[in-house]
N, C-alpha and C. Protein backbone atom coordinates (compact mmCIF):
# COMPACT_ATOMS: atom_id res chain seq x y z
N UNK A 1 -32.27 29.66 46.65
CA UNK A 1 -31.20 29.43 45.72
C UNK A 1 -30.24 28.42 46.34
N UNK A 2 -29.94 27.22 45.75
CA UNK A 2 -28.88 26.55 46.08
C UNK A 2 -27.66 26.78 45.85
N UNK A 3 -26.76 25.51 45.97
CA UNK A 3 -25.08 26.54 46.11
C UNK A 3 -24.94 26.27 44.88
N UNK A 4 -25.33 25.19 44.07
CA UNK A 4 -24.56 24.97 42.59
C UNK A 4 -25.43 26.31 41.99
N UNK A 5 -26.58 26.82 42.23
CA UNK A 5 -26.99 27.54 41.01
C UNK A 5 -26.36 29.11 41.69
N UNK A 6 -26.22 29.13 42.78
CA UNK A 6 -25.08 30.43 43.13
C UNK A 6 -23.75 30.25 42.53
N UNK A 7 -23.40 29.00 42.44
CA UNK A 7 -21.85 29.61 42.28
C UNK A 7 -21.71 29.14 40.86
N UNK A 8 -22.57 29.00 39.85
CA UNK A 8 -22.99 29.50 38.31
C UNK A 8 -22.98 30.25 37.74
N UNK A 9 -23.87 31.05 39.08
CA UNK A 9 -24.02 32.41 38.91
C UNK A 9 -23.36 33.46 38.96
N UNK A 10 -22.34 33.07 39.99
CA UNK A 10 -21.35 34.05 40.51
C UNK A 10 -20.07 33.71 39.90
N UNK A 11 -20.01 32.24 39.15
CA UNK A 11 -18.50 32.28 38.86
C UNK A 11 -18.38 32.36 37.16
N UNK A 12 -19.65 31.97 36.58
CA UNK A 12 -19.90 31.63 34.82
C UNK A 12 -20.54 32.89 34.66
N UNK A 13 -21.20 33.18 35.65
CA UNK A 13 -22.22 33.88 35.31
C UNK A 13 -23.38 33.77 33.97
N UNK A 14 -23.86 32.58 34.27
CA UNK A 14 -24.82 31.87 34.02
C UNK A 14 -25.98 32.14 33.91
N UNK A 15 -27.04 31.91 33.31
CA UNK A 15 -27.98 32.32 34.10
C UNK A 15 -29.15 31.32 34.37
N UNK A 16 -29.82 31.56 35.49
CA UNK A 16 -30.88 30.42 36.03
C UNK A 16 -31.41 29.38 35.18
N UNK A 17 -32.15 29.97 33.90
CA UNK A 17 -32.57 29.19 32.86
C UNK A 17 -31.64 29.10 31.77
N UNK A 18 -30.52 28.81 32.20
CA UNK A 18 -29.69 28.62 30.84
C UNK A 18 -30.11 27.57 29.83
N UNK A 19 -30.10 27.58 28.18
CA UNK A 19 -30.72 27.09 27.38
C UNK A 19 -29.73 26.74 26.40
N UNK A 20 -28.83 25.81 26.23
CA UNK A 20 -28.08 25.22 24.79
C UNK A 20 -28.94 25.12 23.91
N UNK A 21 -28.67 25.30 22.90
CA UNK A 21 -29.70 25.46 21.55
C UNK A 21 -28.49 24.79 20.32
N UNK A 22 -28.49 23.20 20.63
CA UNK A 22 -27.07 22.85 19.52
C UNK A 22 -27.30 23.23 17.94
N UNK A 23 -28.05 23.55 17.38
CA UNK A 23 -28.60 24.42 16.27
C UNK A 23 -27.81 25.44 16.12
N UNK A 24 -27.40 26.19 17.18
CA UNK A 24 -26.75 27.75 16.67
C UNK A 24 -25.42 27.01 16.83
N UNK A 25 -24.68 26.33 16.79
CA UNK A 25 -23.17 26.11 16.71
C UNK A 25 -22.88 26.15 14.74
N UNK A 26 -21.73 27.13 14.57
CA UNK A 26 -21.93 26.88 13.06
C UNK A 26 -21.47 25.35 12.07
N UNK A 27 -21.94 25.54 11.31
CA UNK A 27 -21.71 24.08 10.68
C UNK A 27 -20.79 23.00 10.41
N UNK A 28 -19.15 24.20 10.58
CA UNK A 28 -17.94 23.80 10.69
C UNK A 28 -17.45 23.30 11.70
N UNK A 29 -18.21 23.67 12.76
CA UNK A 29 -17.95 23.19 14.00
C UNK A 29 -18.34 21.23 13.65
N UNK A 30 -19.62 21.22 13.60
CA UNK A 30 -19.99 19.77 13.19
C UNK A 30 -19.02 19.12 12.26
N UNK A 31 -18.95 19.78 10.92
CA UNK A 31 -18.12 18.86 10.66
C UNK A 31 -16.72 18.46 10.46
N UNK A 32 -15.99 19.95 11.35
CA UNK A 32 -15.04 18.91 12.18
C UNK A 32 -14.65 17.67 13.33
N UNK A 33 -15.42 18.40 13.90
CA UNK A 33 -15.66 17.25 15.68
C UNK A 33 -16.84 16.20 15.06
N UNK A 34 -17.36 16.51 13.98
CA UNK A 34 -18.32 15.29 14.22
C UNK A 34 -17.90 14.29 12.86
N UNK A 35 -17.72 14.48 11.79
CA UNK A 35 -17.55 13.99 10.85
C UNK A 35 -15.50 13.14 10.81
N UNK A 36 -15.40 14.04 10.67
CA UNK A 36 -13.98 14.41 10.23
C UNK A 36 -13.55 13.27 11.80
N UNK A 37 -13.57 14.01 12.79
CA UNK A 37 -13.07 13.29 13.85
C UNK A 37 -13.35 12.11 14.27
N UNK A 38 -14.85 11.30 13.54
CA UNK A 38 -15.16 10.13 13.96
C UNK A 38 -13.93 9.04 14.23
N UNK A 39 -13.78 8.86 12.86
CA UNK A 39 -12.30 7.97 13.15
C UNK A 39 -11.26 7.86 13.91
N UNK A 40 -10.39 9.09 14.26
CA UNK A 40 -9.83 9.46 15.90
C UNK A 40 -10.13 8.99 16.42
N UNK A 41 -11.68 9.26 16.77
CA UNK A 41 -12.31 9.11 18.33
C UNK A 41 -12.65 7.28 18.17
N UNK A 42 -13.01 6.66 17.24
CA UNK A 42 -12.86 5.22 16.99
C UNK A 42 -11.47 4.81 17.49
N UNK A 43 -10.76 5.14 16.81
CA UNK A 43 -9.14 4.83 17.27
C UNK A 43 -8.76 5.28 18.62
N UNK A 44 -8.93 5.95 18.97
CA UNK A 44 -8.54 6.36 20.51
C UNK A 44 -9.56 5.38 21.12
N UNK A 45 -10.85 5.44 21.08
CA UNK A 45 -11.66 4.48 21.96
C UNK A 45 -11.54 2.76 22.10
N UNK A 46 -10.83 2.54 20.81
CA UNK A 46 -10.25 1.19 20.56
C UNK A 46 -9.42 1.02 21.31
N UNK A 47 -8.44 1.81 22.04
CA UNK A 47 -7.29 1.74 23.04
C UNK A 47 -8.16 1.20 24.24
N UNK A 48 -9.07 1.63 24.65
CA UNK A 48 -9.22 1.64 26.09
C UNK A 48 -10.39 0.30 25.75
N UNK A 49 -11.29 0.52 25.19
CA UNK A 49 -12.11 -0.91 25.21
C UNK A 49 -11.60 -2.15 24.58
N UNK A 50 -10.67 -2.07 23.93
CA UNK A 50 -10.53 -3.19 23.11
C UNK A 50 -9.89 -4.07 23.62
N UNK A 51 -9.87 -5.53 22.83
CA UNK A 51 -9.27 -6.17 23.17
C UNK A 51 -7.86 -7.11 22.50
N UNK A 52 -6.88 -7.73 22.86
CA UNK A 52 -6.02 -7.70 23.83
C UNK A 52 -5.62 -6.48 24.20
N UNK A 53 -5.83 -6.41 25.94
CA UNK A 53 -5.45 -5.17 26.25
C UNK A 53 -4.24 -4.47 26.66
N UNK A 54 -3.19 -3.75 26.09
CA UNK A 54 -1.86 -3.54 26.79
C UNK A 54 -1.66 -2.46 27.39
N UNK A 55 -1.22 -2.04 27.99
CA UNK A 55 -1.21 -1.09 28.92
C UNK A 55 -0.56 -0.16 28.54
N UNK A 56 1.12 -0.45 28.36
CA UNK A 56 2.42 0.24 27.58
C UNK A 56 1.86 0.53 26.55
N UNK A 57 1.20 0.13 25.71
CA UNK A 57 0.58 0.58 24.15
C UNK A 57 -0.76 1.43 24.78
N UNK A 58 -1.37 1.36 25.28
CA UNK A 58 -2.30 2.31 25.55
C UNK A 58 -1.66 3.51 26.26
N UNK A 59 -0.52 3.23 27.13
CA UNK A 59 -0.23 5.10 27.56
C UNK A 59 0.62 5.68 26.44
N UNK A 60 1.10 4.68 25.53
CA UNK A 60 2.54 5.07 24.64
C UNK A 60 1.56 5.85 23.24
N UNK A 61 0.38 5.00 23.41
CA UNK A 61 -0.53 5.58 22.17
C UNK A 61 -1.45 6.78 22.43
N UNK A 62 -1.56 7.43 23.62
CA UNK A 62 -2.33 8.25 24.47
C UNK A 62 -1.94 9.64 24.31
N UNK A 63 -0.43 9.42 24.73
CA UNK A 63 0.83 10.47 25.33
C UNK A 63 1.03 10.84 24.03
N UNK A 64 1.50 10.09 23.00
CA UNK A 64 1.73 10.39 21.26
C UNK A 64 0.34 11.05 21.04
N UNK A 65 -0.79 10.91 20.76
CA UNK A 65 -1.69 11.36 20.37
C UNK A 65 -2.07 13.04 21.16
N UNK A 66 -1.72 12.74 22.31
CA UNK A 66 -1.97 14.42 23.04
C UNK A 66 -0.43 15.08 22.78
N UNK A 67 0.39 14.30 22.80
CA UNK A 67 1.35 15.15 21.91
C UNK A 67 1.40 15.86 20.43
N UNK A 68 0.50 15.11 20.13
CA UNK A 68 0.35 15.31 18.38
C UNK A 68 -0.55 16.63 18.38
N UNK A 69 -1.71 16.23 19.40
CA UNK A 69 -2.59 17.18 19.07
C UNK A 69 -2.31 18.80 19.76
N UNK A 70 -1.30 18.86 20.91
CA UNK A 70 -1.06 19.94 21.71
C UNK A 70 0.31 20.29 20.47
N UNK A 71 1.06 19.56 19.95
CA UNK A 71 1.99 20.68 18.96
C UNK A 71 1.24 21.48 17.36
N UNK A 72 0.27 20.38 17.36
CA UNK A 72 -0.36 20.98 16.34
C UNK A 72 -1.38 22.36 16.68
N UNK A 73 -1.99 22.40 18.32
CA UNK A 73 -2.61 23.02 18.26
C UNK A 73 -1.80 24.72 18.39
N UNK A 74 -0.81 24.33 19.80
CA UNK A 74 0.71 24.99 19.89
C UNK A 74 0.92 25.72 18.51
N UNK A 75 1.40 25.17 17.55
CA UNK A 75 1.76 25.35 16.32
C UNK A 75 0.91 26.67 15.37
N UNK A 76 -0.39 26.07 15.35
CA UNK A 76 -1.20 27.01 14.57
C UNK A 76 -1.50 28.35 15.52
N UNK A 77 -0.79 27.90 17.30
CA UNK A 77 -1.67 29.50 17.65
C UNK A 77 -0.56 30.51 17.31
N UNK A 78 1.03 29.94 17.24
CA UNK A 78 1.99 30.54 17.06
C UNK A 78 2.19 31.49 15.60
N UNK A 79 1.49 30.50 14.69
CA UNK A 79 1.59 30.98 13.51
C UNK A 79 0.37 32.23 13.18
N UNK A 80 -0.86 31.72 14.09
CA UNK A 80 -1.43 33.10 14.30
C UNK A 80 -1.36 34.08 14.75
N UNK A 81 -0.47 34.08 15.83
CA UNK A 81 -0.17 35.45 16.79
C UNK A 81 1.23 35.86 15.87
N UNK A 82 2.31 35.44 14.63
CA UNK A 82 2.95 35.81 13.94
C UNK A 82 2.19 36.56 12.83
N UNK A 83 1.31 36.18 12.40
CA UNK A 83 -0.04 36.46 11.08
C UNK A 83 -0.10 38.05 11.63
N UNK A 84 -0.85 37.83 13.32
CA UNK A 84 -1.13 39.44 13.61
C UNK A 84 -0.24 40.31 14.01
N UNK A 85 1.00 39.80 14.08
CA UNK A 85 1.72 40.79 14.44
C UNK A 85 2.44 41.56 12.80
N UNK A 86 2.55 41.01 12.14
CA UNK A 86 2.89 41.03 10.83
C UNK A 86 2.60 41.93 10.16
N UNK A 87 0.69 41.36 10.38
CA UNK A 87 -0.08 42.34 9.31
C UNK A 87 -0.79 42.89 9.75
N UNK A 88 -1.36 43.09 11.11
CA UNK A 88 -2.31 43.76 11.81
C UNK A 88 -1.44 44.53 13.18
């Protein structure tokens, strides 16, 4: 046994033949991250490959965007842990 498949084992607990099967992810999953998000991920990737390249606009457009996405995500867990305290 080597060390990466020990400490897989011991820290994920993993197992030897682990097997992704992207088939069982449900469908919503796809077509959020895959459909829906294309464009994002176009626009964000346009920052870093494109050209003229600015720097100040690439961290100013970076920092806004992980801001956007950490209050929104922030946001909905708040409104869920209010949901369960509420009604459950």
């Amino acid at each position: 046994m080597n060390i990466m498949t020990a400490l897989m084992t011991a820290v994920w607990n993993v197992p030897l033949k682990a097997y992704f099967d992207p088939w069982a992810i449900p469908p919503g999953v796809w077509v959020i991250f895959g459909v829906i998000g294309l464009p994002v991920y176009t626009a964000f990737l346009g920052w870093f490959v494109g050209k003229p390249r600015d720097l100040k606009t690439l961290a100013l457009g970076s920092t806004l965007f992980l801001l956007f996405v950490s209050a929104l995500w922030g946001g909905l867990f708040v409104t869920t842990m209010q949901i369960r305290l509420m009604f459950f």
